[in-house]
Every structure is written in C-alpha cells, then in structure tokens.
Protein backbone atom coordinates (compact mmCIF):
# COMPACT_ATOMS: atom_id res chain seq x y z
CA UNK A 1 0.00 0.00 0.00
CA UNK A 2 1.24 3.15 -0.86
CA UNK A 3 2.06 5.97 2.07
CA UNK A 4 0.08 9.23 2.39
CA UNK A 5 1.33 11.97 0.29
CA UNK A 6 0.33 14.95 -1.94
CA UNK A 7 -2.27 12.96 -4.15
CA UNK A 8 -2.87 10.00 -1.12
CA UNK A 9 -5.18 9.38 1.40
CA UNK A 10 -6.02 6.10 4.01
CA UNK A 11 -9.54 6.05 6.04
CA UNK A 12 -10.21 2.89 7.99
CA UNK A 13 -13.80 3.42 7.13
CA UNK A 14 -16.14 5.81 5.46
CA UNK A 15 -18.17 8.83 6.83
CA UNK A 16 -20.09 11.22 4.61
CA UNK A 17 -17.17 14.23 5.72
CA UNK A 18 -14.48 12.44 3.57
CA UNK A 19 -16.47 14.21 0.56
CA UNK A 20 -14.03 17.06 1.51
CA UNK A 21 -11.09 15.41 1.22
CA UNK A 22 -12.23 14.12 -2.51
CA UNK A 23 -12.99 17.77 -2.91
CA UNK A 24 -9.71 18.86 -2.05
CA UNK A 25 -8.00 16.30 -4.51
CA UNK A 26 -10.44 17.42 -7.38
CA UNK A 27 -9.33 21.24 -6.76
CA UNK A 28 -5.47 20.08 -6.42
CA UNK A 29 -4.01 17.68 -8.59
CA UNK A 30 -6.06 14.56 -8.35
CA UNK A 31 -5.56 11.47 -6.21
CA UNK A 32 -7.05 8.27 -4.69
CA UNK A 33 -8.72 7.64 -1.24
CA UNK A 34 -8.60 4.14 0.18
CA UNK A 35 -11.06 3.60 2.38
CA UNK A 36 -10.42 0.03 4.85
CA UNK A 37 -6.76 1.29 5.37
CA UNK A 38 -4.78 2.93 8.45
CA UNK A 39 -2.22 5.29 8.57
CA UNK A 40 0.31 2.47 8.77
CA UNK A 41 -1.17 1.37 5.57
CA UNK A 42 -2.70 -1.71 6.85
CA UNK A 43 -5.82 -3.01 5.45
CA UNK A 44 -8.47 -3.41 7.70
CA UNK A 45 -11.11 -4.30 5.95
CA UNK A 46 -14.94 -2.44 5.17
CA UNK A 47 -18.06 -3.82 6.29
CA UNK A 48 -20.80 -3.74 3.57
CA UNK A 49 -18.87 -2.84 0.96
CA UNK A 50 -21.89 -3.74 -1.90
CA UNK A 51 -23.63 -0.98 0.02
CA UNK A 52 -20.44 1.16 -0.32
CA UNK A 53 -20.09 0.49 -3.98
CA UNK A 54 -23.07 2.43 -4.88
CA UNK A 55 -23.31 5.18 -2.11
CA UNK A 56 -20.25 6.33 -2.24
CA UNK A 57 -20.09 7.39 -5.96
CA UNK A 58 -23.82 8.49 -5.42
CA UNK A 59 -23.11 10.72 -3.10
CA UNK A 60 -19.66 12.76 -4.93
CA UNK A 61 -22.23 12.52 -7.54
CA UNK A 62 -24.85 14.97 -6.08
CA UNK A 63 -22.66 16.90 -3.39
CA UNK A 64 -19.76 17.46 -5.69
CA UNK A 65 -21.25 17.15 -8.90
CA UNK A 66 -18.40 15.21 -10.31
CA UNK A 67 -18.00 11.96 -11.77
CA UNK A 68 -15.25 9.57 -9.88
CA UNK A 69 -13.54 5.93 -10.22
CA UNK A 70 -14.70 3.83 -7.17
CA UNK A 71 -12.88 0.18 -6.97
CA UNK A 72 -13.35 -2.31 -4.84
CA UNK A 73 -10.20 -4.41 -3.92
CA UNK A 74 -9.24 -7.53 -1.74
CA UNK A 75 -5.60 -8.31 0.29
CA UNK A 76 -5.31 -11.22 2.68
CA UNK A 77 -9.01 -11.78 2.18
CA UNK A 78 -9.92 -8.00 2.80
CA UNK A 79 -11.98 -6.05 0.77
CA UNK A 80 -11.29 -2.35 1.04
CA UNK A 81 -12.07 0.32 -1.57
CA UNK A 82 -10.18 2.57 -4.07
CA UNK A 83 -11.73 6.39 -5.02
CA UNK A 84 -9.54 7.57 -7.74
CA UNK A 85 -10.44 11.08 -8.38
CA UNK A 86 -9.10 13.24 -11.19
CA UNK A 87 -7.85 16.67 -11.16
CA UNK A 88 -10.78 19.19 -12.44
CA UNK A 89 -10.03 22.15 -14.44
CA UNK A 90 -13.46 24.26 -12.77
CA UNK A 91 -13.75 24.74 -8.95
CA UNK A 92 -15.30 22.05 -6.92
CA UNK A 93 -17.10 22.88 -3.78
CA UNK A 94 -18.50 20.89 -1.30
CA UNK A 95 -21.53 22.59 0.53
CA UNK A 96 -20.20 26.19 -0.85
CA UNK A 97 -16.70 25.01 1.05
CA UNK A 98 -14.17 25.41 -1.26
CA UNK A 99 -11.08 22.56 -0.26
CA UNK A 100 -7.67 21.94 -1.37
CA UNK A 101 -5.37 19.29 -0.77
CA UNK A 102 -1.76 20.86 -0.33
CA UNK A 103 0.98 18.17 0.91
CA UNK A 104 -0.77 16.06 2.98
CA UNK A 105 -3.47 18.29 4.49
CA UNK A 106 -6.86 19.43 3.08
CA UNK A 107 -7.16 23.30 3.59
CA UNK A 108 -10.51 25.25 3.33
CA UNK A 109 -10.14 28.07 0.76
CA UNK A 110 -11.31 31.38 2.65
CA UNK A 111 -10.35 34.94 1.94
CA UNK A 112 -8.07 36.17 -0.17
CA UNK A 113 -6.88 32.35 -0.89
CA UNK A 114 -9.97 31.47 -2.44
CA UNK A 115 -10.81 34.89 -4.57
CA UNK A 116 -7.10 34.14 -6.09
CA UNK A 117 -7.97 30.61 -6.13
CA UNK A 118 -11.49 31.54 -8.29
CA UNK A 119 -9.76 33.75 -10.54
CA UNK A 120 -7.03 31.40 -11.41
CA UNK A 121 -9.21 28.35 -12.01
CA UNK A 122 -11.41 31.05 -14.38
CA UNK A 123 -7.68 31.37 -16.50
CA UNK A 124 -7.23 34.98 -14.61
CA UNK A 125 -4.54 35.41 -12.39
CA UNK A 126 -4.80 38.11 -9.73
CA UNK A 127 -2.35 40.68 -11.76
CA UNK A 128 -4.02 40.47 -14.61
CA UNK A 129 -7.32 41.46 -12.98
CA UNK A 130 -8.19 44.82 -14.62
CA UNK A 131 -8.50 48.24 -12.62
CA UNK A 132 -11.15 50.66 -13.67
CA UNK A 133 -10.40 54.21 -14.34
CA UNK A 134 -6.82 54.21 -14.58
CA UNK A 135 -5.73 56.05 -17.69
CA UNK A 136 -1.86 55.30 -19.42
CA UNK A 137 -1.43 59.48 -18.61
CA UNK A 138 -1.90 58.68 -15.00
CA UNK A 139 1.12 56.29 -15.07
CA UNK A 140 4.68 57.65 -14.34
CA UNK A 141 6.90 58.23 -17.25
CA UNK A 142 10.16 57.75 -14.87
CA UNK A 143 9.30 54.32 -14.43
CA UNK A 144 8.58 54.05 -18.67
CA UNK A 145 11.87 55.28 -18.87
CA UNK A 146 13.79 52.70 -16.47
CA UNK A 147 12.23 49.82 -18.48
CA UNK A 148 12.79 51.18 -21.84
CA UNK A 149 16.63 51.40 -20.76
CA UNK A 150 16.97 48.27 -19.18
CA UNK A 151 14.80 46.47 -22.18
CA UNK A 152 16.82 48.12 -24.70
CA UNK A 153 19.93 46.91 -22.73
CA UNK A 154 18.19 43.35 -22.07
CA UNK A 155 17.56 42.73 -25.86
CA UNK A 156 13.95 41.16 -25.15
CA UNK A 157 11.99 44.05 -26.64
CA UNK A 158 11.90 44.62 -30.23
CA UNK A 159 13.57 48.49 -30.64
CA UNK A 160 10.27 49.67 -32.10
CA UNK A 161 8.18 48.32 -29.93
CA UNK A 162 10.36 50.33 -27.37
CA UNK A 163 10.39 53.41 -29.29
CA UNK A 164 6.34 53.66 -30.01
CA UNK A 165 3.76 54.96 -27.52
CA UNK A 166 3.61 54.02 -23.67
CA UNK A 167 0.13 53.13 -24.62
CA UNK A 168 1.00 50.76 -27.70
CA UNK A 169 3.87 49.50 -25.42
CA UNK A 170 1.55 48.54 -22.68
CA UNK A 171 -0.38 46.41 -24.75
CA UNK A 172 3.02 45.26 -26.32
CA UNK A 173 3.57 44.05 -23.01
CA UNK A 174 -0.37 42.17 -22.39
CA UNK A 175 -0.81 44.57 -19.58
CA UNK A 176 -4.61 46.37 -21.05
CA UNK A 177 -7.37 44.00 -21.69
CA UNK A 178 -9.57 43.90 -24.54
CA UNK A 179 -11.70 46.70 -23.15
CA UNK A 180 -8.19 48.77 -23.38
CA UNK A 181 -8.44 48.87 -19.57
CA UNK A 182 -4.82 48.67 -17.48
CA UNK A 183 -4.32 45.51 -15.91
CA UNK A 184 -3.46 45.32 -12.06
CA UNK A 185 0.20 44.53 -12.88
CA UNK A 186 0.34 47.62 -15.20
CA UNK A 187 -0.56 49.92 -12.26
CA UNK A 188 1.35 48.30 -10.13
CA UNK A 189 4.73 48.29 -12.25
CA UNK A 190 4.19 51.76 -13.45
CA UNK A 191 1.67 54.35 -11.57
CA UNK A 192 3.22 56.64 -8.74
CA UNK A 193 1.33 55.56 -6.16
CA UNK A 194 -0.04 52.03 -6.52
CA UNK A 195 -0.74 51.18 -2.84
CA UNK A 196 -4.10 53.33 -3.48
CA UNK A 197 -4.94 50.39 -5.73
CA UNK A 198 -3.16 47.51 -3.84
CA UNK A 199 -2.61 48.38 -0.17
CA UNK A 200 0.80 47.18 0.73
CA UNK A 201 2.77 47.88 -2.44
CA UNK A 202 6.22 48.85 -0.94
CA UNK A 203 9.05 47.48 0.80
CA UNK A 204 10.10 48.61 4.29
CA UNK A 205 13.68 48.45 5.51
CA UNK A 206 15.50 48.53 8.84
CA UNK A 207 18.70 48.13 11.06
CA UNK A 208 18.75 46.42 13.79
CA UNK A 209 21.20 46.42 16.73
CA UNK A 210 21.23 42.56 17.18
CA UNK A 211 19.34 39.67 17.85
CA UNK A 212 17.20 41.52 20.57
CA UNK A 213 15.32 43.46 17.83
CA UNK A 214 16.06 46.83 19.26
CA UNK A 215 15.61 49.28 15.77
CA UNK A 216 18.01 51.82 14.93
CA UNK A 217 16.72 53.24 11.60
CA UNK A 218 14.03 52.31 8.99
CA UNK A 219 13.35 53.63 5.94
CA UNK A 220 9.87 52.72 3.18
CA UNK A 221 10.72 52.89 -0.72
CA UNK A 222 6.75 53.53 -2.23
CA UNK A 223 6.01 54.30 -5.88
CA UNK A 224 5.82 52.12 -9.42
CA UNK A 225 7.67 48.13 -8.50
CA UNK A 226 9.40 49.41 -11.87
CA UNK A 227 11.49 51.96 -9.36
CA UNK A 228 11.60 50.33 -6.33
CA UNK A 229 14.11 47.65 -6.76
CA UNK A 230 16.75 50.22 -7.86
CA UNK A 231 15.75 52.85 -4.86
CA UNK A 232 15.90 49.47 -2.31
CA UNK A 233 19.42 48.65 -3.69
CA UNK A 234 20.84 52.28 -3.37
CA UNK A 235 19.28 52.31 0.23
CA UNK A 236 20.97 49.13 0.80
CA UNK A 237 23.84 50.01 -0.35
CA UNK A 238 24.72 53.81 0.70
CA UNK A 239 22.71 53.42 4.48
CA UNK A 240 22.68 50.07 5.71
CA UNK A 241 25.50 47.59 4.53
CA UNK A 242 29.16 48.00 5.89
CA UNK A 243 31.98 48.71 2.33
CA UNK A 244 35.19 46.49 2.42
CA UNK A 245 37.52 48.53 0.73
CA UNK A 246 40.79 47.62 -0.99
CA UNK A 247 43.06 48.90 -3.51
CA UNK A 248 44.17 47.74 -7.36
CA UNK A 249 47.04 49.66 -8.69
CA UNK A 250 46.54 52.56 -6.56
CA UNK A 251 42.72 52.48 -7.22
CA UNK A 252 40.18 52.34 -4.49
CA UNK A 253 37.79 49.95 -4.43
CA UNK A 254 34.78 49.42 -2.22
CA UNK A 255 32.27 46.39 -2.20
CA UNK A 256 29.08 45.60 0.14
CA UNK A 257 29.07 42.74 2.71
CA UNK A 258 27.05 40.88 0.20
CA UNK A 259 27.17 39.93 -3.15
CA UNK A 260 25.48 42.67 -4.76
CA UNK A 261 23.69 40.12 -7.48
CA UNK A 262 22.39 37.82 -5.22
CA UNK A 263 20.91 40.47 -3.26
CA UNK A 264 19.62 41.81 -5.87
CA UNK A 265 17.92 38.86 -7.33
CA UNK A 266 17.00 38.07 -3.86
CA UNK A 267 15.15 41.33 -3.49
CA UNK A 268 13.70 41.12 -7.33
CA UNK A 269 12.17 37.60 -6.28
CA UNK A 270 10.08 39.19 -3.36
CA UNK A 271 8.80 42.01 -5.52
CA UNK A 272 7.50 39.39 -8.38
CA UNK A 273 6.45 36.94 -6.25
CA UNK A 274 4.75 38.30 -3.31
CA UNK A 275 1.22 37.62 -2.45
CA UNK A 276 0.18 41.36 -3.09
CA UNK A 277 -3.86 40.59 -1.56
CA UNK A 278 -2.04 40.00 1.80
CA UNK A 279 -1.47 43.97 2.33
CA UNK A 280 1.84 43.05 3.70
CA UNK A 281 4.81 45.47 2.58
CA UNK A 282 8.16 43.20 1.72
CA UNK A 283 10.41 43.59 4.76
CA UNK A 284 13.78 43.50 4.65
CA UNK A 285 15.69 43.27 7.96
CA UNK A 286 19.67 44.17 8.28
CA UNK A 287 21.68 42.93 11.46
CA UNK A 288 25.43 43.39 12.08
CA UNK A 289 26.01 40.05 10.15
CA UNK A 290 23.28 38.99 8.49
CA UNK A 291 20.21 40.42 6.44
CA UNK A 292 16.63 38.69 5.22
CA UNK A 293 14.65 39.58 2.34
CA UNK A 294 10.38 38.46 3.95
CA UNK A 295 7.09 38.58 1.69
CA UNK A 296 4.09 37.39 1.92
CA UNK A 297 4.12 34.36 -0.59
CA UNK A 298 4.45 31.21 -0.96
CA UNK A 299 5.81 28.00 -2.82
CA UNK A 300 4.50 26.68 -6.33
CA UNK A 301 2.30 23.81 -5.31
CA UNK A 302 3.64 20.24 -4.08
CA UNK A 303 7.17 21.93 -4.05
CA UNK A 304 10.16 21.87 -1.25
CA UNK A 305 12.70 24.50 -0.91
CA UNK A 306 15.44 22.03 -2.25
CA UNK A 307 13.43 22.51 -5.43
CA UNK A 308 14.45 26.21 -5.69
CA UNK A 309 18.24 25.65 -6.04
CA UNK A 310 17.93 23.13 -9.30
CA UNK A 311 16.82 23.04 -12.25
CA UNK A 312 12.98 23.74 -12.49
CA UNK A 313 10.38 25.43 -14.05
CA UNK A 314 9.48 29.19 -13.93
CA UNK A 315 5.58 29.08 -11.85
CA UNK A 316 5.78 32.83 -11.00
CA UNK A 317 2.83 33.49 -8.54
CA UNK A 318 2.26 37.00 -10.37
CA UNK A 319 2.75 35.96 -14.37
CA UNK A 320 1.88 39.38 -15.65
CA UNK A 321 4.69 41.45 -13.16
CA UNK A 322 7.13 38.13 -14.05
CA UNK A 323 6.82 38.84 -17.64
CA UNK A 324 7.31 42.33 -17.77
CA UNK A 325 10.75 42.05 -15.32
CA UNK A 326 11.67 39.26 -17.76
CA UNK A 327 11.66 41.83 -20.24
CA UNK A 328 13.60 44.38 -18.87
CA UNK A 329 15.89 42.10 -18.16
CA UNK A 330 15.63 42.14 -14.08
CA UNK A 331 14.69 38.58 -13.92
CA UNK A 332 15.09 35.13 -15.48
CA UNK A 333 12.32 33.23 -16.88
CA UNK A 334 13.50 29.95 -16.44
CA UNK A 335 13.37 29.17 -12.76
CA UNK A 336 17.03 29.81 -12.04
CA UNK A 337 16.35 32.95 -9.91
CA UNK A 338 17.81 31.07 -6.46
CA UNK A 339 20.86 29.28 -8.83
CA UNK A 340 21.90 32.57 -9.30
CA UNK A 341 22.09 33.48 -6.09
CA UNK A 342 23.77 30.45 -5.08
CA UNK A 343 26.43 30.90 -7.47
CA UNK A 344 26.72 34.67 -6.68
CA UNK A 345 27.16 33.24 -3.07
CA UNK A 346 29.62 30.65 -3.56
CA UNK A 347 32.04 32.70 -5.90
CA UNK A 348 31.66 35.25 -3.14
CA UNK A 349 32.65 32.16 -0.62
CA UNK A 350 29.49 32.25 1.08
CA UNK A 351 26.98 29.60 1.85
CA UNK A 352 24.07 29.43 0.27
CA UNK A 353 20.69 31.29 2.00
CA UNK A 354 18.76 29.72 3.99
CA UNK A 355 15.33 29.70 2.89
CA UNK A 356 12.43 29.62 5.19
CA UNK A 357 8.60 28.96 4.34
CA UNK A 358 6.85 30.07 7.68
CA UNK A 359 3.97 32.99 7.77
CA UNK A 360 5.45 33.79 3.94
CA UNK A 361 9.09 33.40 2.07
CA UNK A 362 12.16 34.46 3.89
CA UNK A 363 15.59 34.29 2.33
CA UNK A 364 18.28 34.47 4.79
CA UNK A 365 22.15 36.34 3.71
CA UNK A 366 24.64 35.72 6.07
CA UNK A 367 28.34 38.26 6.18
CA UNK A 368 30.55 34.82 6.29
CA UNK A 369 30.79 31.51 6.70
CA UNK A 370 31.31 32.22 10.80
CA UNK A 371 28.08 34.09 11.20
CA UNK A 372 25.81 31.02 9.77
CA UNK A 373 27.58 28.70 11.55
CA UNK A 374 27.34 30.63 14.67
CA UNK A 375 23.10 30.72 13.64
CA UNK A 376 23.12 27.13 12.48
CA UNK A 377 24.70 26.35 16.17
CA UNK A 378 27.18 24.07 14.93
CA UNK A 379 30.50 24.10 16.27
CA UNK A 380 33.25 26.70 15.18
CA UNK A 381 35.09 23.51 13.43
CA UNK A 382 32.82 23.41 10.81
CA UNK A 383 33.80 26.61 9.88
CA UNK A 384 37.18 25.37 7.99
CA UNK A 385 34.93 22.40 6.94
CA UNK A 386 32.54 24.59 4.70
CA UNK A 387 35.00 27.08 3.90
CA UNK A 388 37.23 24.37 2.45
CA UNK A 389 33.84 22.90 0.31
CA UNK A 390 33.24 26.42 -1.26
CA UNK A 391 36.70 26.48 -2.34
CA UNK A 392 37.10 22.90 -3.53
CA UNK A 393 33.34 22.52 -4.35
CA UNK A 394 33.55 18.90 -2.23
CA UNK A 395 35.44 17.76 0.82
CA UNK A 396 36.35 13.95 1.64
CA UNK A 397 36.17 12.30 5.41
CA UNK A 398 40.27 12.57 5.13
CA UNK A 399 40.09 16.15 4.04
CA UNK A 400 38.68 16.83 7.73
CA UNK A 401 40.63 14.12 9.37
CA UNK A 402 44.25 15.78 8.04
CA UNK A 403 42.88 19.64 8.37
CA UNK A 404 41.70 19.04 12.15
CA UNK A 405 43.87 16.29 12.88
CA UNK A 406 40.85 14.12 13.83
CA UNK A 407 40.14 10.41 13.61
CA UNK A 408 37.48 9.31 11.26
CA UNK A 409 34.68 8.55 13.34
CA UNK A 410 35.28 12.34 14.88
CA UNK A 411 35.43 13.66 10.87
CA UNK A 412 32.38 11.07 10.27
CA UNK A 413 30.39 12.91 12.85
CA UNK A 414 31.25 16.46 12.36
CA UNK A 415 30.17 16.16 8.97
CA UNK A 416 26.94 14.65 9.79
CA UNK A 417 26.14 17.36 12.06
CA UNK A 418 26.10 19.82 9.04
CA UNK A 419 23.53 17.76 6.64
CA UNK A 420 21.64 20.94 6.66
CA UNK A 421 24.11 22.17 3.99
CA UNK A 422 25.76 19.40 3.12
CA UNK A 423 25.06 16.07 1.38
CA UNK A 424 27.05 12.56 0.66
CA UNK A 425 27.34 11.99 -2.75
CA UNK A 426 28.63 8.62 -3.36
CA UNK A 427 29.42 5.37 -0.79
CA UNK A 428 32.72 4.12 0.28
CA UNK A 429 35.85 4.55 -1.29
CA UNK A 430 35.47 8.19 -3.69
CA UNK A 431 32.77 9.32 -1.49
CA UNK A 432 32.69 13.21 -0.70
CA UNK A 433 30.07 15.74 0.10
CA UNK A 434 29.09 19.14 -1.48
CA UNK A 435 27.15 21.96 -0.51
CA UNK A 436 23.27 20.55 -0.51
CA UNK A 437 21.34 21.93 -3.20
CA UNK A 438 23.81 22.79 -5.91
C-alpha cells in the first residue's frame, strides 16, 4: 500500500465528511482515497462494501457534482475500496466550502486564498485582474523610462516596440485587456502611487542592533515596482550595509558585505512573487552580520525549498509582473532565480541562503561563513569544513581528518552534524560531500 502523500489518502472506514477530502483532490491535482486502510497502511477491511459500492459514488455525484472511479479491492481476504479522483479544471465545492489538498493536508479556501484561487481556475490570475479608471497618462513616465533602458539593454523588446507609444507598449507588453483597460500589474509596475490600488505595495527596511530586535533606523521605498528595486538597492547600499575597501594599482575599491547580485535577485524575487492581496509590505531586515529579504508568498504547489536551487520550471505566482521584469531584463524566466544566487554566493565564498517557508518566504544572507555557523549552532570547526567545500566545491572524510587532525569517526560525525548544507554523494571509497542543493 502506498504511504500518504500529496495525491494519497487512508480512512479505515467511510463517513459522509471524507467528501471534503475528494474535494480537495479534485481542486489540487487529483488522487485516490482508500477507504479500509490505516495510517500504517494496513488493510483493515470495510463492512458492507456492496452498500459502499453504490453510495459512495452516489453521493460525490450529487454533493460534488463530479463523476469519480470507485474500486473495490481484496488483500489477505480483505476487501477495502479505491476512489480515484481526477484533477478538475473548474472549482469544486463541497456545501459552498471550497477545499484543497496541499501536501498532505486538506485546507478550506477562505479569503483572499480562495478569490485568487477563483480567478485562477477562471484562466485569470490576480495581476491580470483589470483596474477601472486608470488612464496610461496617469502612469509615471520615470518608471517608462527605467524599463525602456533596461529592455533596450536586455535585448527582449523589439527596438520599435520600445520606441512607439507608452500606450502601444503597454499592450506590447499584455498589460490592457480587450476593453483597453490597465491591468493590475500595469498599475502596479508603473503608476506613482499604486498602494491606493493595492494596499501594501512597498518594501520597508531597517537596522537592527542585534538579535534583541532593538531598531536603529528604517526607511519605506513607495512608488511604481518598476522603481523600487533600484531605490531598495541604493538604500541598501549607501545606508545600511558596511563597504570592504581595498586597492588595485593605486585604485580604491569598495564592495558591500554581500554579493550585490544575489541580493539583488533576492530582493527582485520578493517584488515578483509576493502575495500582493495580503497587504503586507516586503520587509527587509539588516543585522550586524546577516540580512533577510520576507514577503508574503508562498511555494508553487507540491514543491520543497530544495526545489528552488535546481533546475525547475518558472511558476511565478504574479505571471503578468514576471513577464514584464523578464523583459527588462531584471529577472530570469526559467526558474534559475535562487541558482543565481547560489552561485553569486559561492564565488563570493558564502553559503548558500537559507530559505524559510513560515507565515510567507524568507531568504536568509549571512556576512561569512562564521556568522551562519554561529546561527546554524554548529560548532566553530565546521567553519574550515565549509570554507574548504566552497573552495574545492567537495570535501572527503580525510580532508577533515588531516585539516583538524581528527580520527574518522570524529570527521564522520562532524560532517553529519552539518547535513543541513551538506550532502554525501557517493558510498565508500570516492565518497565526498558538497554543498546541498547545488
């Protein structure tokens, strides 16, 4: 029997409530219900299950309205039954209770979930919803200008489709609909003040003293998205991130704690990919030695943060803001956003971010190896340990035995204790292990 997952679920016996969970599978991705099965994926058996065999598919029949696969089948003598149900294109509701299976939990749509939910399933997304009244001469020409530059300089806009109209460009771009009116995303990308469309349309920034919380400064960048990364970079830059300075040939050089792309890709992620019908500004929080990037959004569906750092496919949560960065050139369209960051990390030798998916996305930069370490709570041994893997790209059991002088069960366990970043590759003889996630 197969264990629970995103698209599997066990019930030792029916009850009428279960119609949610097929609900939830219909609204997801599909998947099968066994019913006369325990969590341990036992069969236990049904009672009646001729009586079974024709309620059940009754009953998703006239609550659900949908049309399902019921099987019965037999281990060790026990009958138990199989509901396969396939994924449906139109929203399924049981009772006027929308439900969703998402890993292995059924959630009830409410909110701001279920109107994005509704407009999706209609072939909308929530950027491309249109916004009444909203004229092209009420949008600001600064921000035209910044994406005709960085298009032009991107090479993913024809040059006359750059050099006609701001109106012809806008629907160059998909961002009017076929009633000419401006598309959320257009306003949002391109009016001065956007939050009087979509509350929470900025980014707020502060320092903070250390881990206590205790705020020193803050600043808020408002006005068109199409501005904001730029004006959240120079903030970053000139108010709130320490220069290391050196010298070639007599020549001053200065550089930011951080590597300047990843940040910025880091900060061009949250922008395209927040949940904007939260009303949550993007914060972004700087401490002495490390800084987070926090929106409101969330994972592509069924996906892990491991899947972020290979190869995968773009699923922007905003398609209509996505396409129009892709086309000035800001971001990539092919879902290597957080492989750029890594690698903008690593040649910087610096870990990659952590990544957490708690009350929204939160991507974690740390000064130096020392500082995550010192977060991660390992010991300050790993320190040459990771430090030697970003220079090598791998590091072997004897690596750490000769560098610390330790004996191989002590290397064995060391390295263990950092499988949050690292990961075997191999068995036995040739073995080694590389930063997780590359």
């Amino acid at each position: 029997m197969i264990e629970e997952s995103q698209n599997i679920e066990h019930k030792e016996s029916w009850r009428d409530e279960y119609l949610k969970w097929i609900c939830g599978f219909a609204n997801a991705q599909g998947g099968r219900v066994y019913i006369g099965v325990d969590d341990d994926r036992q069969v236990t058996g049904v009672e009646d299950s001729k009586r079974l065999m024709e309620d059940i598919p009754n009953k998703i029949r006239d609550v659900l309205g949908i049309i399902v696969d019921v099987n019965l089948q037999k281990e060790n003598e026990k009958e138990y039954i199989e509901i396969v149900v396939p994924p449906y294109s139109n929203p399924i509701n049981y009772k006027g209770q929308y439900h969703y299976r998402s890993g292995s939990t059924k959630q009830e749509l409410k909110g701001a979930a279920l109107n994005r939910f509704l407009l999706e399933r209609g072939g909308i997304h929530w950027d491309e919803y249109v916004v009444p009244k909203v004229n092209v001469a009420d949008l600001s020409e600064e921000a035209f200008k910044r994406f005709r530059r960085e298009a032009a300089a991107s090479g993913r806009v024809d040059k006359e489709v750059l050099e006609d109209s701001n109106d012809v460009l806008l629907e160059n771009l998909l961002l009017k609909d076929e009633t000419e009116q401006l598309k959320r995303s257009a306003v949002m990308l391109f009016h001065p003040n956007p939050e009087r469309f979509v509350p929470g349309t900025y980014v707020k920034l502060g320092f903070f003293a250390g881990e206590d919380d205790e705020l020193v400064f803050q600043d808020e960048v408002h006005g068109p998205l199409m501005l904001q990364v730029d004006e959240v970079m120079r903030l970053l830059e000139e108010r709130y991130l320490i220069h290391a300075i050196s010298y070639e040939k007599h020549h001053r050089r200065e550089r930011i704690q951080y590597p300047e792309d990843s940040l910025r890709e880091s900060v061009l992620n949250a922008i395209a990919n927040k949940d904007y019908t939260s009303g949550y500004p993007i914060q972004i929080s700087v401490y002495p030695d490390h800084l987070s990037v926090w929106n409101y959004g969330q994972l592509p569906e069924g996906w892990t943060v491991g899947r972020l750092f290979v190869k995968h496919p773009s699923m922007p949560l905003n398609r209509s803001l996505a396409n129009v960065f892709f086309r000035s050139g800001d971001i990539e369209s092919w879902g290597r956003g957080y492989r750029r960051i890594v690698r903008g990390n690593e040649a910087a030798g610096l870990l990659p971010p952590i990544v957490g998916t708690e009350d929204g996305l939160r991507v974690t930069h740390y000064v130096d190896v020392a500082a995550q370490v010192n977060a991660m709570g390992a010991e300050e041994r790993a320190i040459p340990i990771l430090e030697l893997v970003l220079k090598n790209h791998r590091v072997t059991n004897g690596d750490v035995q000769k560098m610390l002088g330790v004996s191989k069960p002590t290397a064995t366990r060391l390295l263990q204790k950092l499988d949050a970043v690292l990961e075997l590759v191999g068995h036995g003889v040739g073995s080694y292990y590389r930063i997780r996630n590359y």
